[in-house]
N, C-alpha and C. Protein backbone atom coordinates (compact mmCIF):
# COMPACT_ATOMS: atom_id res chain seq x y z
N UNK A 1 58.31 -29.22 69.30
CA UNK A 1 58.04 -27.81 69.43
C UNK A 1 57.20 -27.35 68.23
N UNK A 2 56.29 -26.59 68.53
CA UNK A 2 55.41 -26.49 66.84
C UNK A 2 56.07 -25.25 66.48
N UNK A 3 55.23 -24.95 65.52
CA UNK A 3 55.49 -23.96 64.59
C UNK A 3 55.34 -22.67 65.06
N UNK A 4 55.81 -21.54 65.00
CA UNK A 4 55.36 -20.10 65.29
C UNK A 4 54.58 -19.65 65.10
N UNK A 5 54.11 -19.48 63.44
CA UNK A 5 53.21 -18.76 63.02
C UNK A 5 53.32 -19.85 61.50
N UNK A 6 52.16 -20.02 60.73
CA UNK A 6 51.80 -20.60 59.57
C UNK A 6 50.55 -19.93 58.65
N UNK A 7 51.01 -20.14 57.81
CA UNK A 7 49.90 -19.45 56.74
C UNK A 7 50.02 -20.16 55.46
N UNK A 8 48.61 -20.46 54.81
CA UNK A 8 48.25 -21.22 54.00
C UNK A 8 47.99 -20.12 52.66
N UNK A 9 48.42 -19.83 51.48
CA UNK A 9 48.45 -19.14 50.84
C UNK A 9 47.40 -19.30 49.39
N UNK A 10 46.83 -18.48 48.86
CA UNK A 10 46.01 -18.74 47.62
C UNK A 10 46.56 -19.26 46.31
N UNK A 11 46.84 -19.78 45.93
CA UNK A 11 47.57 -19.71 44.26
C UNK A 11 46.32 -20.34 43.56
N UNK A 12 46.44 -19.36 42.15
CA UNK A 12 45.37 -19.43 41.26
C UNK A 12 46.10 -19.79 40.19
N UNK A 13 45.53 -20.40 39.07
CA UNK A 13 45.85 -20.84 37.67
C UNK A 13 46.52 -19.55 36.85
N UNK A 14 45.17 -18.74 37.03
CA UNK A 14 45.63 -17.45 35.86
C UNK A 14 44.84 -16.13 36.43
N UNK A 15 44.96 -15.55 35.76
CA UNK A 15 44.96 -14.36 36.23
C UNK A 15 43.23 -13.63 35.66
N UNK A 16 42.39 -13.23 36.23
CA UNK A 16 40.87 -13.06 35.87
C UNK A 16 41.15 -11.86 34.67
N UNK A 17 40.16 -12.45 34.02
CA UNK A 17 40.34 -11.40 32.15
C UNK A 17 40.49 -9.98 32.39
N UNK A 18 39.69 -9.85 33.82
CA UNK A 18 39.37 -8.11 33.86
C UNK A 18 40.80 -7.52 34.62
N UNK A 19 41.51 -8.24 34.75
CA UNK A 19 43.11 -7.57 35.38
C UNK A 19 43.71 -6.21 35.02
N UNK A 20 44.12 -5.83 35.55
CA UNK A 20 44.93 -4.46 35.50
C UNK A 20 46.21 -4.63 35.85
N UNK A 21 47.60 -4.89 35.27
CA UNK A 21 49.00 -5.30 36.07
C UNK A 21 49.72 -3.93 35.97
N UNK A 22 50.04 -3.81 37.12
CA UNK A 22 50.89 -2.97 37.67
C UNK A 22 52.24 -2.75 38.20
N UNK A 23 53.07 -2.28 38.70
CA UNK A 23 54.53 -2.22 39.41
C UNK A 23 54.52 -1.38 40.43
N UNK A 24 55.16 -1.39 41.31
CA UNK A 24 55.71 -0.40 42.29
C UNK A 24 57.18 -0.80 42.72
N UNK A 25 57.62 0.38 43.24
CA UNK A 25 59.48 0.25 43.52
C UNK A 25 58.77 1.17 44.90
N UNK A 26 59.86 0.70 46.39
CA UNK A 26 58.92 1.62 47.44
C UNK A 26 60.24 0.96 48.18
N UNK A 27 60.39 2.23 49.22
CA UNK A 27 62.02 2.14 50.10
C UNK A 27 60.95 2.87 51.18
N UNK A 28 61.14 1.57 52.92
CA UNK A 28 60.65 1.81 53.77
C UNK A 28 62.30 1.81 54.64
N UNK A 29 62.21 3.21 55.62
CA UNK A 29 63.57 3.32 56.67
C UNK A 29 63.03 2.11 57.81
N UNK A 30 61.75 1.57 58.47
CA UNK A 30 61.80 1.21 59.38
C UNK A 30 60.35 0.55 59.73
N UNK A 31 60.48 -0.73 58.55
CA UNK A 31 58.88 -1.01 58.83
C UNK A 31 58.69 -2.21 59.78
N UNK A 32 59.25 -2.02 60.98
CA UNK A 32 59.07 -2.98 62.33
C UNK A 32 57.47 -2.51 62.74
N UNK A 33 56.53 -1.31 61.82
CA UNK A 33 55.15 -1.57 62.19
C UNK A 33 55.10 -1.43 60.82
N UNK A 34 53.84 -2.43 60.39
CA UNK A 34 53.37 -2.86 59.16
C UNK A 34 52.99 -1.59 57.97
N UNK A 35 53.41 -1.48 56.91
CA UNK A 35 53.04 -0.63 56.09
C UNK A 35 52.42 -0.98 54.77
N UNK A 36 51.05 -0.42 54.35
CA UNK A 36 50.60 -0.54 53.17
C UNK A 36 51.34 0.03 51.99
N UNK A 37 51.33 -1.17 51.17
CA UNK A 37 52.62 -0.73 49.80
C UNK A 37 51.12 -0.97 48.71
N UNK A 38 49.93 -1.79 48.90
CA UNK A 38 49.18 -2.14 47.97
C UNK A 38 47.78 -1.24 48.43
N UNK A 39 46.86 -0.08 48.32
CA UNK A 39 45.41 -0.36 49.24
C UNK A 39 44.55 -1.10 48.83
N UNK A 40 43.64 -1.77 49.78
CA UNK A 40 42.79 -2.65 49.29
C UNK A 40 42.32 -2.65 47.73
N UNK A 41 41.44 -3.45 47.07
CA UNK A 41 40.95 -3.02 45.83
C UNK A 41 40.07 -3.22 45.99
N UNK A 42 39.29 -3.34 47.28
CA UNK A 42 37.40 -3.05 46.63
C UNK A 42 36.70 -4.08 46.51
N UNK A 43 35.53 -4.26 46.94
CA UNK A 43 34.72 -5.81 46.83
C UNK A 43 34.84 -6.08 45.90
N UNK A 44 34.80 -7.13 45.89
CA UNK A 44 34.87 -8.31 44.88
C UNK A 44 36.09 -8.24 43.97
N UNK A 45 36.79 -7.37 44.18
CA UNK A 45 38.49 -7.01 43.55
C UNK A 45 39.39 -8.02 44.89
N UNK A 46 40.64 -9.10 44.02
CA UNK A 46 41.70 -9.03 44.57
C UNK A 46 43.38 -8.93 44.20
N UNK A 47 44.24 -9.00 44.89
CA UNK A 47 45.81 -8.74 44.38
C UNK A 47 46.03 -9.52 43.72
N UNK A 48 47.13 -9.99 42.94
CA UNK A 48 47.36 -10.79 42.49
C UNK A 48 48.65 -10.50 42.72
N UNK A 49 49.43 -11.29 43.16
CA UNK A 49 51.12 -10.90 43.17
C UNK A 49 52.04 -11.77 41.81
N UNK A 50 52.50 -10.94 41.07
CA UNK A 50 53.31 -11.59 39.75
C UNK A 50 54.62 -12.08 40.21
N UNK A 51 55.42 -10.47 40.77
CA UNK A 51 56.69 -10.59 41.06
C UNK A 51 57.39 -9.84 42.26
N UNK A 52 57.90 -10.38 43.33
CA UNK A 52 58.00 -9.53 44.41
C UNK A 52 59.87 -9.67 44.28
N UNK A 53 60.72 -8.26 44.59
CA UNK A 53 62.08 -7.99 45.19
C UNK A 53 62.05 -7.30 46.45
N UNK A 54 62.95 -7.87 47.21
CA UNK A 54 62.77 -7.37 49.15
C UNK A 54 64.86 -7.41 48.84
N UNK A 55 65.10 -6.15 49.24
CA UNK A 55 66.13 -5.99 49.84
C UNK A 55 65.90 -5.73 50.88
N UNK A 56 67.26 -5.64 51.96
CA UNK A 56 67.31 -5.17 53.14
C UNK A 56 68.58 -5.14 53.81
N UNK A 57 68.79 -3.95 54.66
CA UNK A 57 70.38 -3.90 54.84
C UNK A 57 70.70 -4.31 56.65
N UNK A 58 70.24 -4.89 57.05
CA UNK A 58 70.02 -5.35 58.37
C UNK A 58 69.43 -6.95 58.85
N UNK A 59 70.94 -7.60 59.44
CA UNK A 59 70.21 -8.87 59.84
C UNK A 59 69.00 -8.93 60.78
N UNK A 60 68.51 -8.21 60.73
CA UNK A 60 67.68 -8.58 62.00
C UNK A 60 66.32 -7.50 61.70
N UNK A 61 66.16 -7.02 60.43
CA UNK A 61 65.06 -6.91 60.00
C UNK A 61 63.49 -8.30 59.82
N UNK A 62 64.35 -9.17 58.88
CA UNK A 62 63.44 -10.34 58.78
C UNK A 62 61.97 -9.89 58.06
N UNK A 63 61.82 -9.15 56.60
CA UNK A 63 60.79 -8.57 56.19
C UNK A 63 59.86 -9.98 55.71
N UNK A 64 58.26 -9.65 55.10
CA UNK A 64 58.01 -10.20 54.76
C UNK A 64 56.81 -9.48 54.38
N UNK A 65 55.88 -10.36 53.14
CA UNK A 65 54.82 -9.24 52.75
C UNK A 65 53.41 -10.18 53.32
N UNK A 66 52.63 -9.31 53.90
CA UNK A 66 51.76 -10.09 54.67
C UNK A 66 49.90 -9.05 54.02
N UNK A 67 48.53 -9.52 54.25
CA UNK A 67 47.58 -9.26 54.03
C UNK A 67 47.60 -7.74 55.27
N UNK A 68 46.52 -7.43 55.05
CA UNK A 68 45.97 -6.22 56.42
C UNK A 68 44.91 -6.36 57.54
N UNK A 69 45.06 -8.19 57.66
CA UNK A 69 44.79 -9.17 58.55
C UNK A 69 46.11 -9.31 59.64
N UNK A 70 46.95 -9.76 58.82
CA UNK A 70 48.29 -9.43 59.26
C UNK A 70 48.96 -11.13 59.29
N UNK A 71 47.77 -11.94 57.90
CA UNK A 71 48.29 -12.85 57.53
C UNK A 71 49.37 -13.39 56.71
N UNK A 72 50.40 -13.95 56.89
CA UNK A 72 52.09 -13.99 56.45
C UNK A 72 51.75 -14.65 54.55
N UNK A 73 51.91 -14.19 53.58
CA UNK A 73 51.55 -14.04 52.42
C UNK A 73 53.13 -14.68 51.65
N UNK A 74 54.46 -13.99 52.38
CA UNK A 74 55.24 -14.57 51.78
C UNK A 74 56.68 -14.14 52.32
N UNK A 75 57.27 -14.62 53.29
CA UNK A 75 58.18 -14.62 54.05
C UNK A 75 58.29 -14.68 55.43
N UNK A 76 58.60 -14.90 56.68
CA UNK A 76 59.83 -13.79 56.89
C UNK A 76 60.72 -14.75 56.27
N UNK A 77 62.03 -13.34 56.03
CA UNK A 77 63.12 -14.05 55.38
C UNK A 77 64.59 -12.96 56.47
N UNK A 78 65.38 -13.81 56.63
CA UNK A 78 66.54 -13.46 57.17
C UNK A 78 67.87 -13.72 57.04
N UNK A 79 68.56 -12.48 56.86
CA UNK A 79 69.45 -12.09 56.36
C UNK A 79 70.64 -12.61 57.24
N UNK A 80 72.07 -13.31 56.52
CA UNK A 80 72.95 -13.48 57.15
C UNK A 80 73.81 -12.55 58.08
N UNK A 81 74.24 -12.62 59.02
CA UNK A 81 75.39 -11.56 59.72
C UNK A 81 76.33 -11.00 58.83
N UNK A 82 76.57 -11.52 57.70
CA UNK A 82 77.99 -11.17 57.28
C UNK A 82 77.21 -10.07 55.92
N UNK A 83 76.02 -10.00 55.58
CA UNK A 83 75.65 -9.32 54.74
C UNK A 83 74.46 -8.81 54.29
N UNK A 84 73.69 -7.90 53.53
CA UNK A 84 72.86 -7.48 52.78
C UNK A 84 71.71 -9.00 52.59
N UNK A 85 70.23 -8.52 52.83
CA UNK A 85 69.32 -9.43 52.38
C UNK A 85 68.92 -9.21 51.05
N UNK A 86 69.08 -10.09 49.99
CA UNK A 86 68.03 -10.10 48.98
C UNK A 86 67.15 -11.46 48.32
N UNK A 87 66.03 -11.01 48.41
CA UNK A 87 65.06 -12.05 47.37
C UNK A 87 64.16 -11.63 46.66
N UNK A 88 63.86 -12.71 46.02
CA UNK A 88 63.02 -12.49 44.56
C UNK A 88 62.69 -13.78 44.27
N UNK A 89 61.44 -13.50 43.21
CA UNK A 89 60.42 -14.29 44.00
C UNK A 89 59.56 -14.10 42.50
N UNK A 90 59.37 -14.66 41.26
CA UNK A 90 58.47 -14.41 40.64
C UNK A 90 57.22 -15.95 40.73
N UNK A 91 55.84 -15.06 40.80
CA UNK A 91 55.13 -16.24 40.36
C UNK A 91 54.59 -16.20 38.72
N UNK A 92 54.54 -17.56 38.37
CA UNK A 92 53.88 -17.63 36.69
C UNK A 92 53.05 -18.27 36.94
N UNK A 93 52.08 -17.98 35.88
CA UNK A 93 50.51 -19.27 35.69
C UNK A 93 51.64 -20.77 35.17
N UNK A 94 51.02 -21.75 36.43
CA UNK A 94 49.54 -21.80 36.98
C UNK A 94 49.72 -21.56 38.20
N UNK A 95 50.45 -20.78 38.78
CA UNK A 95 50.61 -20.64 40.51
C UNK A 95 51.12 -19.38 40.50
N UNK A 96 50.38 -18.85 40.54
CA UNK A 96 49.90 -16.79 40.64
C UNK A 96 49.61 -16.89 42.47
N UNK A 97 50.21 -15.76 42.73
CA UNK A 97 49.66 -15.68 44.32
C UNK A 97 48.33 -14.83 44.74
N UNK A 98 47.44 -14.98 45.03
CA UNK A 98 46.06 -14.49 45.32
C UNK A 98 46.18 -13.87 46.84
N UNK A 99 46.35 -12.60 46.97
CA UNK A 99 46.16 -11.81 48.20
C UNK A 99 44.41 -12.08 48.50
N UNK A 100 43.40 -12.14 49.87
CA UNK A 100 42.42 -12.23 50.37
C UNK A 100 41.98 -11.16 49.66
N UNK A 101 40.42 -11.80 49.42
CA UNK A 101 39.38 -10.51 48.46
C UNK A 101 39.64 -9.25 49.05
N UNK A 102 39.55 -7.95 48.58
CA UNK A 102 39.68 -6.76 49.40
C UNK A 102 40.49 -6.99 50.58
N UNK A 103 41.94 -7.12 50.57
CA UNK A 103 42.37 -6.64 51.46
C UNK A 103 43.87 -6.44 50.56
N UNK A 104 44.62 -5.23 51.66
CA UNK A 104 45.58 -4.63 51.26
C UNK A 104 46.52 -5.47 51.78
N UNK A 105 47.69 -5.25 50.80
CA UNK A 105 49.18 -5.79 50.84
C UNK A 105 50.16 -4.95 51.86
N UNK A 106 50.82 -5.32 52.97
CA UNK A 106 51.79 -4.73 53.64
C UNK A 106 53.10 -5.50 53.81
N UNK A 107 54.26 -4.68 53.98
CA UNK A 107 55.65 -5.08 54.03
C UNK A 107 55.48 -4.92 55.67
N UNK A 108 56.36 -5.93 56.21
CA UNK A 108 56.80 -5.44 57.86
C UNK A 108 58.08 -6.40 58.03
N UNK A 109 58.80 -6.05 58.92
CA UNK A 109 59.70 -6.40 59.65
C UNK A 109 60.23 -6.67 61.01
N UNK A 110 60.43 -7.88 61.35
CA UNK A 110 60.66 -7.40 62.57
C UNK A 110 61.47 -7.28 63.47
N UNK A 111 62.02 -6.17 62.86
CA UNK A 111 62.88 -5.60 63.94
C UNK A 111 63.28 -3.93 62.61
N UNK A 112 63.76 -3.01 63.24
CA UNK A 112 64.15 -1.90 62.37
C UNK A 112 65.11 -2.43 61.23
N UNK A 113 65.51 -1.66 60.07
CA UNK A 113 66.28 -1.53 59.17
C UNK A 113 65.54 -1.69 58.10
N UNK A 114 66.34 -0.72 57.09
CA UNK A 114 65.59 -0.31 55.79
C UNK A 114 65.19 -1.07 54.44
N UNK A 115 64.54 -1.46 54.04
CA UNK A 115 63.77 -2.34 53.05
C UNK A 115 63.48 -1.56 52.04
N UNK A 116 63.90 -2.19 50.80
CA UNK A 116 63.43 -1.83 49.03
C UNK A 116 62.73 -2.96 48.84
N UNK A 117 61.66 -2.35 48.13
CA UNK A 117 60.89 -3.52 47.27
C UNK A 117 60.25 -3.24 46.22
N UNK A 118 60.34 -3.96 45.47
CA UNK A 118 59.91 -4.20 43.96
C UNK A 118 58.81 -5.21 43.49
N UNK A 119 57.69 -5.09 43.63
CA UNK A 119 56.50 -5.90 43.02
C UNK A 119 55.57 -5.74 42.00
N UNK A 120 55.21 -6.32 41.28
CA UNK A 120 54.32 -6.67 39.72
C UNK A 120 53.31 -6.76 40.74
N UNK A 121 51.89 -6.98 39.98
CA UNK A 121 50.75 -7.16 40.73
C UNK A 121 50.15 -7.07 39.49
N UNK A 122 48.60 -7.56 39.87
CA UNK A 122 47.54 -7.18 38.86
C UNK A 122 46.62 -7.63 39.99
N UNK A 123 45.73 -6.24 39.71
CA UNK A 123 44.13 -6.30 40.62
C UNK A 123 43.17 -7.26 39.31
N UNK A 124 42.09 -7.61 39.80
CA UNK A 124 41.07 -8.16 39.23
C UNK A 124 40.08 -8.57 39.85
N UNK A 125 39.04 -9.14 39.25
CA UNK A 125 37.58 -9.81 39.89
C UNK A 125 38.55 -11.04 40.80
N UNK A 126 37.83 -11.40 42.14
CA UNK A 126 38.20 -12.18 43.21
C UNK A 126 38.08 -13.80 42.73
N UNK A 127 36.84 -13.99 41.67
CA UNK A 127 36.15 -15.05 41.61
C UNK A 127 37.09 -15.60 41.06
């Protein structure tokens, strides 16, 4: 039986000189349709993901943070019956996660229930 869905992900050494690192904390009630937590950054700008936290209070959410392609970047992840989802997830140089040049970061789920998340980032030159 193959696979569902697969995605091949960027990891870079380090992080481009011209970086900007950032945080966000962001509580979605019901992101079974995809929501931008990052907006694009602009030609020749891309994400860089440092450190991602995904709670979630519903087995059957299954979040994960994906491009605005609606390519799977880093999960789904699913939560046991008997409790609360959490993960975390830091990357360090030399394996930094590289979101696609100009494109934005979204959380989705699929299926309803409410999601916290917590991610580091730094924008920079793509190259």
């Amino acid at each position: 039986m193959p696979i569902d869905k697969i995605a091949t992900v960027t990891l870079v050494p380090s992080l481009p000189s011209d970086s900007v690192i950032s945080a966000l904390t962001a509580y979605e009630a019901d992101a079974s349709t995809a929501v931008e937590v990052i907006a694009a950054p602009g030609a020749g700008k891309a994400i860089f993901l440092l450190e991602a936290i995904i709670t979630c209070n519903d087995d059957d959410a299954a979040p994960l943070l994906q491009d605005e392609d609606d390519n799977y970047l880093f999960g789904p992840f699913y939560a046991m019956a008997a409790g609360p989802l959490f993960i975390h997830k830091r990357w360090e140089q030399p394996r930094i996660l590289k979101v696609v040049t100009n494109k934005a970061l979204e959380i989705k789920a699929g299926g309803a229930g409410s999601i916290s998340l917590y991610i580091e980032y730094a924008v920079g030159s793509a190259s």
